[in-house]
Protein backbone atom coordinates (compact mmCIF):
# COMPACT_ATOMS: atom_id res chain seq x y z
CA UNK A 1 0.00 0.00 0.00
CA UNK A 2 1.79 3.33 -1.00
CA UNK A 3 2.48 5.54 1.79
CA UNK A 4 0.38 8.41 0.36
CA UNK A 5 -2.48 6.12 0.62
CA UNK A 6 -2.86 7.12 4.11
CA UNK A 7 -3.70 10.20 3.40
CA UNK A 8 -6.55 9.45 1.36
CA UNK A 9 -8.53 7.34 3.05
CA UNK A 10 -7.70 9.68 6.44
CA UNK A 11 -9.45 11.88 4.28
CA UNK A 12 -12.48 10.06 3.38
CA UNK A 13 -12.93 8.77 6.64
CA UNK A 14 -12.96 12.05 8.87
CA UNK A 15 -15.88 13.20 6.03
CA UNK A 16 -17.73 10.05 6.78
CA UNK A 17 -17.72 10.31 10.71
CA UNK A 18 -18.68 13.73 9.77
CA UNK A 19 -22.14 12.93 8.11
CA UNK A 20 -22.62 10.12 10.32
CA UNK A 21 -22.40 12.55 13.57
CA UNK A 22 -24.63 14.78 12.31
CA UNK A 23 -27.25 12.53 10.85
CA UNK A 24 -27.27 11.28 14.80
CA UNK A 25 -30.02 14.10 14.94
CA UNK A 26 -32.08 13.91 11.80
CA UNK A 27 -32.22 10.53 9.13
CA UNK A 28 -31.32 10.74 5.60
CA UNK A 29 -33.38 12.39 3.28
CA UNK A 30 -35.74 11.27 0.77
CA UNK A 31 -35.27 14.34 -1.26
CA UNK A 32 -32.52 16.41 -2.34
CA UNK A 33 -31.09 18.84 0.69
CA UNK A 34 -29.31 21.52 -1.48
CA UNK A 35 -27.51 22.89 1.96
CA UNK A 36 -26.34 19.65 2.75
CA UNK A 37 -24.77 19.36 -1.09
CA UNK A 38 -23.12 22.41 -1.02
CA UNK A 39 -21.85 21.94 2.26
CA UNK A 40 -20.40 18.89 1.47
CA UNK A 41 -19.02 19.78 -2.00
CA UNK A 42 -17.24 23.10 -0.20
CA UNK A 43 -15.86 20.44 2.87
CA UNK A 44 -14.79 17.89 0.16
CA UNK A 45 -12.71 20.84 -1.86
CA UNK A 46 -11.20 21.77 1.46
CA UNK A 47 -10.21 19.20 2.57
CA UNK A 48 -9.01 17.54 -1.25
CA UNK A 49 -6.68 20.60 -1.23
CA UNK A 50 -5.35 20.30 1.88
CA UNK A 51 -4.33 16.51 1.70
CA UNK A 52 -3.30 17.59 -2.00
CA UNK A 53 -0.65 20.31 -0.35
CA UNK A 54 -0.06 17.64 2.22
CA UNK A 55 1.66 15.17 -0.21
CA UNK A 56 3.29 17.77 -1.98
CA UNK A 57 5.40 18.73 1.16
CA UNK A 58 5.78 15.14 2.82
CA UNK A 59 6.07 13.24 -0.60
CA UNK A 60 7.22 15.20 -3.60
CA UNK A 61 9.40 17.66 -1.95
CA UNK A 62 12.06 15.23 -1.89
CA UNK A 63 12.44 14.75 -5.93
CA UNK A 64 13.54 16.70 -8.22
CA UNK A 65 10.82 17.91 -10.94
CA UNK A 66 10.93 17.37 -14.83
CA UNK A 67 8.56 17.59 -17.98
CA UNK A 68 5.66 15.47 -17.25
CA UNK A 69 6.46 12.01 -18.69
CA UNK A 70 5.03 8.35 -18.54
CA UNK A 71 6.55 5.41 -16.38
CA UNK A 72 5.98 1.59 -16.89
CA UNK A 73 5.76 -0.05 -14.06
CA UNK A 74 3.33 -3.01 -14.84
CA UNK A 75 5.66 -5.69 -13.65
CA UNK A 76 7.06 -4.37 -10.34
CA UNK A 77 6.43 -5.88 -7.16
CA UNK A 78 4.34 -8.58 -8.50
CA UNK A 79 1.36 -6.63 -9.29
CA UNK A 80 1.29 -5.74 -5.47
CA UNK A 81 1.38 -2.17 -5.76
CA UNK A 82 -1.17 -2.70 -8.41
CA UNK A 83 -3.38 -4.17 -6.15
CA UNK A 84 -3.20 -1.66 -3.49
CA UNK A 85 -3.94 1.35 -5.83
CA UNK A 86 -7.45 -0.92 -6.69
CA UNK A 87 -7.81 -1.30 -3.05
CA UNK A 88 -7.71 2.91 -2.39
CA UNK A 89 -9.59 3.52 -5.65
CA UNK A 90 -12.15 1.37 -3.93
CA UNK A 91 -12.18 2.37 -0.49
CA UNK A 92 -11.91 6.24 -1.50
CA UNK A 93 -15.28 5.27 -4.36
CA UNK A 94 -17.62 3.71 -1.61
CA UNK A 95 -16.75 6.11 1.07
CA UNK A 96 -17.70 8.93 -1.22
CA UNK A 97 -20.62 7.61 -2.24
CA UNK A 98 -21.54 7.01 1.58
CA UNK A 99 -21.10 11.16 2.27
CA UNK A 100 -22.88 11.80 -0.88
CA UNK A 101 -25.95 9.83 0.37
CA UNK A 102 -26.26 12.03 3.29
CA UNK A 103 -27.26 15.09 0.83
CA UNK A 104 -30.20 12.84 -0.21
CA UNK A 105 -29.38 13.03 -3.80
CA UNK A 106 -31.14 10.31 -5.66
CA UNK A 107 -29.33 6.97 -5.98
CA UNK A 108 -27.67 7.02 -9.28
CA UNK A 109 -26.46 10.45 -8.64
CA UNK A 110 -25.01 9.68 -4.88
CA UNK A 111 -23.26 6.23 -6.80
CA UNK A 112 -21.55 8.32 -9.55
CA UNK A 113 -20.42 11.72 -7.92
CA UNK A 114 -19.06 9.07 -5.24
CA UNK A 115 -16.86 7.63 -8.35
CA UNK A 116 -16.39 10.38 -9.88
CA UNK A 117 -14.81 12.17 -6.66
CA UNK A 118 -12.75 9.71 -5.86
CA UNK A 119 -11.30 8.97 -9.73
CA UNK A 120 -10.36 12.44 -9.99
CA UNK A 121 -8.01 12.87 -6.68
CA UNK A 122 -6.35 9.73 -7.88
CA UNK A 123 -5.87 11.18 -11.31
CA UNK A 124 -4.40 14.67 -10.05
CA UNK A 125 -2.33 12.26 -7.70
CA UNK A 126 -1.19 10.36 -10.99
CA UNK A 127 -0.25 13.23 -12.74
CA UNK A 128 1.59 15.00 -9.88
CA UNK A 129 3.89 11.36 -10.56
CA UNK A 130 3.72 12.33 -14.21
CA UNK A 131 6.41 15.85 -13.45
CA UNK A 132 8.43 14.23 -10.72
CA UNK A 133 11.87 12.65 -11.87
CA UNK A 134 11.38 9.87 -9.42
CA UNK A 135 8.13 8.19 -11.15
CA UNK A 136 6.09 9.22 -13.79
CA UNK A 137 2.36 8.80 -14.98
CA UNK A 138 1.81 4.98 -14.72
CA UNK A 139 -1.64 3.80 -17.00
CA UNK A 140 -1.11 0.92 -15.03
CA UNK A 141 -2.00 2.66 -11.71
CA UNK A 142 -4.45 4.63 -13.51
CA UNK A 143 -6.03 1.17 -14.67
CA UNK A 144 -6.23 0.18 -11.00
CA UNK A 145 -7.42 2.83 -9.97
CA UNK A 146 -10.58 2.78 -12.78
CA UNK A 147 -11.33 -1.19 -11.50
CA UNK A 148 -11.09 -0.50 -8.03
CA UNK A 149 -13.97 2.70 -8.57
CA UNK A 150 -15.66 0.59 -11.09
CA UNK A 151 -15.92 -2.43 -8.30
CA UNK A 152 -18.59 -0.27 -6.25
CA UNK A 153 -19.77 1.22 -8.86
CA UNK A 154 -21.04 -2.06 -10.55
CA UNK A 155 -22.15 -3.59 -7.19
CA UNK A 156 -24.75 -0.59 -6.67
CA UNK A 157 -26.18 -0.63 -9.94
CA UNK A 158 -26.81 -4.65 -9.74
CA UNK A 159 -27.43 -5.35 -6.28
CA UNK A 160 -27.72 -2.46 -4.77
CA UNK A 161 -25.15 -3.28 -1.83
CA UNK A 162 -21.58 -4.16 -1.96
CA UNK A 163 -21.06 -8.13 -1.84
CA UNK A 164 -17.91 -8.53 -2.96
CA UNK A 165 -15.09 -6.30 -0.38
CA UNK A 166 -11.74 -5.98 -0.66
CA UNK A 167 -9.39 -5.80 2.19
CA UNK A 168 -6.21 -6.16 3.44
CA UNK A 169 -3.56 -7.88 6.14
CA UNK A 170 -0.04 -7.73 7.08
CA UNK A 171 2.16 -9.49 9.12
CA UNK A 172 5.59 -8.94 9.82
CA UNK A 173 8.07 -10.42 7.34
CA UNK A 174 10.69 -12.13 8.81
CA UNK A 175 13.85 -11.74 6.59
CA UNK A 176 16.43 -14.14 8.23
CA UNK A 177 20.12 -13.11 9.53
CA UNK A 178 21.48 -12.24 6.21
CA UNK A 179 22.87 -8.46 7.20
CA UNK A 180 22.96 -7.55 3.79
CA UNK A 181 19.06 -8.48 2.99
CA UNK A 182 18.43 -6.60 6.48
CA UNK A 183 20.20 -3.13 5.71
CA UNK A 184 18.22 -3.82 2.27
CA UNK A 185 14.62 -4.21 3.23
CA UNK A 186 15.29 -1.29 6.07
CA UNK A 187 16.40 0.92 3.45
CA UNK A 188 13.61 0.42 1.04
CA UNK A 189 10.61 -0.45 3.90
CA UNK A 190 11.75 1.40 7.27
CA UNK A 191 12.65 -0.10 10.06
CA UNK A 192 8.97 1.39 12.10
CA UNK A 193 5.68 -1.27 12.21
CA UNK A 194 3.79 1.99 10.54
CA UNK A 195 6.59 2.22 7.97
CA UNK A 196 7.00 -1.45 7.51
CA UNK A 197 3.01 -1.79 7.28
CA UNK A 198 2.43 0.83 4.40
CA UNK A 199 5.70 0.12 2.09
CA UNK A 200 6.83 -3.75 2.33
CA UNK A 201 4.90 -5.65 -0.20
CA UNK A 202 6.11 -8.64 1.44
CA UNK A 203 4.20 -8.84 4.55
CA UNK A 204 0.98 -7.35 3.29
CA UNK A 205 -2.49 -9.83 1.40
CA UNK A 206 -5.08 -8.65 -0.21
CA UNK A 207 -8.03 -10.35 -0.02
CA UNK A 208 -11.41 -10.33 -2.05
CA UNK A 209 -13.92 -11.22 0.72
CA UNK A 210 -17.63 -12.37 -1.05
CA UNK A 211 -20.59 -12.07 1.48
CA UNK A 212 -22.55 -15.45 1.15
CA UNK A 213 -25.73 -14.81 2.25
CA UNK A 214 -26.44 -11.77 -0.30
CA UNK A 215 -26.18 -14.45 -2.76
CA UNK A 216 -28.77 -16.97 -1.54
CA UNK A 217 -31.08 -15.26 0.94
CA UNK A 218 -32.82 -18.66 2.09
CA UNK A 219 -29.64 -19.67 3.49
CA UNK A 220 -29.39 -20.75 7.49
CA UNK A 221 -26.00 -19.13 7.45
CA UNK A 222 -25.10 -15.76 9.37
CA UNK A 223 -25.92 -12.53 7.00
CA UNK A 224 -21.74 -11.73 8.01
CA UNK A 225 -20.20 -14.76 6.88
CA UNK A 226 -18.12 -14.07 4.47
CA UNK A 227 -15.57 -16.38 2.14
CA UNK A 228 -12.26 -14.54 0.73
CA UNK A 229 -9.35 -15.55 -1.63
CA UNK A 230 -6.07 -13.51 -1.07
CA UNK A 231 -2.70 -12.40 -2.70
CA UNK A 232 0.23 -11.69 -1.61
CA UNK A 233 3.93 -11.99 -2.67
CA UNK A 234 7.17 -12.54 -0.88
CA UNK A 235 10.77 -12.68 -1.39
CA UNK A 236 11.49 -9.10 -3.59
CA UNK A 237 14.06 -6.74 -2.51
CA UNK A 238 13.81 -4.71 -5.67
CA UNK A 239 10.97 -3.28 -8.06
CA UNK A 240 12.03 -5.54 -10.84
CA UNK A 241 14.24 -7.99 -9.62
CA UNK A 242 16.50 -9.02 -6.47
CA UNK A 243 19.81 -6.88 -7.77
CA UNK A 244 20.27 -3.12 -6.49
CA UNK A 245 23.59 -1.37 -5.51
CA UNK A 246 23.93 -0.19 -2.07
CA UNK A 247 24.92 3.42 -0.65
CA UNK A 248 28.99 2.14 -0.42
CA UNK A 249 28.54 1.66 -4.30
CA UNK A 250 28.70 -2.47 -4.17
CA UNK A 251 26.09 -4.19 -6.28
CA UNK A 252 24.64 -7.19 -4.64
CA UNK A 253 23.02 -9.72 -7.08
CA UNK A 254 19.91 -12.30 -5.05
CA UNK A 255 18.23 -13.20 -7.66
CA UNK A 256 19.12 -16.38 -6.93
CA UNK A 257 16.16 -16.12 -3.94
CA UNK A 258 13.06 -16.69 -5.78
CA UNK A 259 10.43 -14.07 -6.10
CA UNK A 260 6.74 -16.27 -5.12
CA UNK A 261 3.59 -15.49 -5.96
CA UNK A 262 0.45 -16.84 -2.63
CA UNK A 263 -2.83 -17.66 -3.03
CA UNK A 264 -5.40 -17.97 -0.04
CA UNK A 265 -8.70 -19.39 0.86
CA UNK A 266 -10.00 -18.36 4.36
CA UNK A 267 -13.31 -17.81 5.70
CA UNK A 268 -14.09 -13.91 6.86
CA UNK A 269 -16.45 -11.39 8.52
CA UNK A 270 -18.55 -8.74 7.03
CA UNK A 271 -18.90 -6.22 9.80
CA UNK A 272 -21.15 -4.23 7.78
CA UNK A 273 -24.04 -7.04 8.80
CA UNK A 274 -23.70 -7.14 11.93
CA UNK A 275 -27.09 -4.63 13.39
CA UNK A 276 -26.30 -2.04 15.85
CA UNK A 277 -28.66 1.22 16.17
CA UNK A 278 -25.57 3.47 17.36
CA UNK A 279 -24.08 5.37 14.53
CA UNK A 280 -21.12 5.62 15.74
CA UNK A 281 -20.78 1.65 15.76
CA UNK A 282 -21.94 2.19 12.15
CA UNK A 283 -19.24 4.01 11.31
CA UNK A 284 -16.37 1.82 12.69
CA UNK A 285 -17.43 -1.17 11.33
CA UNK A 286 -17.41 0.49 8.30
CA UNK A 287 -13.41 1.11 8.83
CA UNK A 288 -12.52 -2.35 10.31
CA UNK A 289 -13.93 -3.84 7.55
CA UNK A 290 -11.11 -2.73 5.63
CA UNK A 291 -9.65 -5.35 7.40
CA UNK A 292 -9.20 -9.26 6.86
CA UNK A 293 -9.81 -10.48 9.88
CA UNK A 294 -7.24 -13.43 11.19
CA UNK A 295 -8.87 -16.68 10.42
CA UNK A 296 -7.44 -20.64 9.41
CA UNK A 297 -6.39 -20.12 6.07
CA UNK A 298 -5.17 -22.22 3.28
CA UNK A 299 -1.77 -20.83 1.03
CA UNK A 300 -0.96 -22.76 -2.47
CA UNK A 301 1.78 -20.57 -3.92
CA UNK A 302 3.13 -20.27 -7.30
CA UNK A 303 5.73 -23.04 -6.26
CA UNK A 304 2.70 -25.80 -6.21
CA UNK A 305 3.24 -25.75 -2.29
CA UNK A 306 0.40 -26.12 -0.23
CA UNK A 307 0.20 -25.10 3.24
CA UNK A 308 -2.08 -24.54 6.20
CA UNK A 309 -2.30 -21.74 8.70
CA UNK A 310 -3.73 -22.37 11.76
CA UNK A 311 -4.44 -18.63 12.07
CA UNK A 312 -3.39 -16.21 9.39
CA UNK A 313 -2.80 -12.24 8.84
């Protein structure tokens, strides 16, 4: 998960406890509130300009810029980073649309402006990477970034609820006693948990969690059961490959280590189902259910092993 990604969902996420709080003391409106629209359009400009001023200083600062340019990376990381950026796109698409609900706009309007909000901060964030000299505009990230949006926006217009979430883990990778793979992965993933949890690809799943019930409602089974497949990858010190020259100017060459490709199976939770009347509630489960909750898991990797976790992150 790229470490700006913080900052958008931070974003989203304040706005949402935000319309939550106040709809504590009225409901959601049938009809159209123009107040409550241009309140939240003027908050949502705010606050997009802020974080937008935010990264600039904390993220691009750093790097040199240049003409605005494209950048392949399609093949890093394993399609990790890939995956995150579908995660966000998601994430930022269906929060949106939740704060755009609480104008009372009708459906197909609250679905859209909800995609449509979120696809353009990713695209401003895409071309801010398109001037600086240490990336460049990826249509690979921008192609993530359309599924992830177009994964709630599909699921509203058929079903008119989200069955299908995505979410994500991450455990601690450990990476042996090899000093030189250990001043490696510090240099390119910190040496903090919060560091370690946003930037090394290696210790982090993603997982595509399917709700059962909303599939056959005459089923005995809990309404927040929940079955989900993950991916994850492990063994890359590099982008690419395993090769990269350290600070001291030596080149170190571990591509001999193999770079693996895991697959998972593991049951799940949709907190979204479980009732509560206290808004509040609401509006946590709706954050933990980012999450992949630990469960028994099964791993077949790209190696043909198969393995079994007891309990998995």
């Amino acid at each position: 998960m790229p470490k700006r990604t913080i900052l958008i969902l931070l974003l989203l996420i304040g706005q949402l406890g935000f319309a939550q709080q106040k709809l504590s003391f009225t409901t959601i409106p049938d009809t159209t509130v123009n107040s409550r629209v241009w309140i939240l359009t003027g908050t949502t400009a705010v606050a997009a300009t802020g974080s937008l001023i935010a990264l600039n200083q904390f993220w691009y600062k750093d790097y040199a810029r240049t003409n605005f340019h494209f950048f392949n990376d399609g093949k890093e990381w394993l399609q990790m980073d890939k995956i995150g950026h579908t995660y966000t796109a998601y994430f930022t698409a269906k929060y949106s649309r939740e704060l755009w609900r609480w104008t009372g706009l009708p459906k197909k309007k609250q679905i859209w402006y909800g995609a449509a909000s979120s696809l353009a901060y990713q695209s401003v964030i895409e071309v801010l990477d398109g001037f600086s000299t240490e990336w460049g505009f990826s249509w690979y990230d921008m192609g993530a970034n359309v599924l992830g949006t177009g994964m709630m926006v599909a699921q509203e217009l058929a079903w008119d609820e989200q069955r299908f979430h995505l979410k994500f883990s991450y455990h601690k990778e450990d990476y042996g006693n090899d000093p030189v793979v250990q001043t490696r992965t510090n240099d390119i993933f910190g040496t903090r948990f919060p560091e370690r949890m946003l930037k090394d690809y290696n210790g982090q799943t993603y997982w595509l969690s399917a709700n059962i019930f909303s599939f056959s409602k005459n089923t005995s089974l809990p309404k927040w059961l929940m079955l989900s497949v993950g991916y994850s990858a492990k063994n890359m010190y590099g982008g690419d490959d395993n090769t990269w020259t350290d600070a001291n100017g030596v080149y170190h060459d571990y591509n001999n280590v193999p770079r693996i490709r895991q697959f998972y199976l593991s049951p799940d939770i949709d907190l979204t189902k479980i009732p509560t009347r206290k808004k509040g509630l609401k509006v946590l489960f709706q954050v933990l259910n980012m999450v992949k909750i630990p469960a028994p898991t099964l791993e077949l990797n790209s190696q043909g092993r198969l393995r079994g976790y007891w309990m998995y992150f």
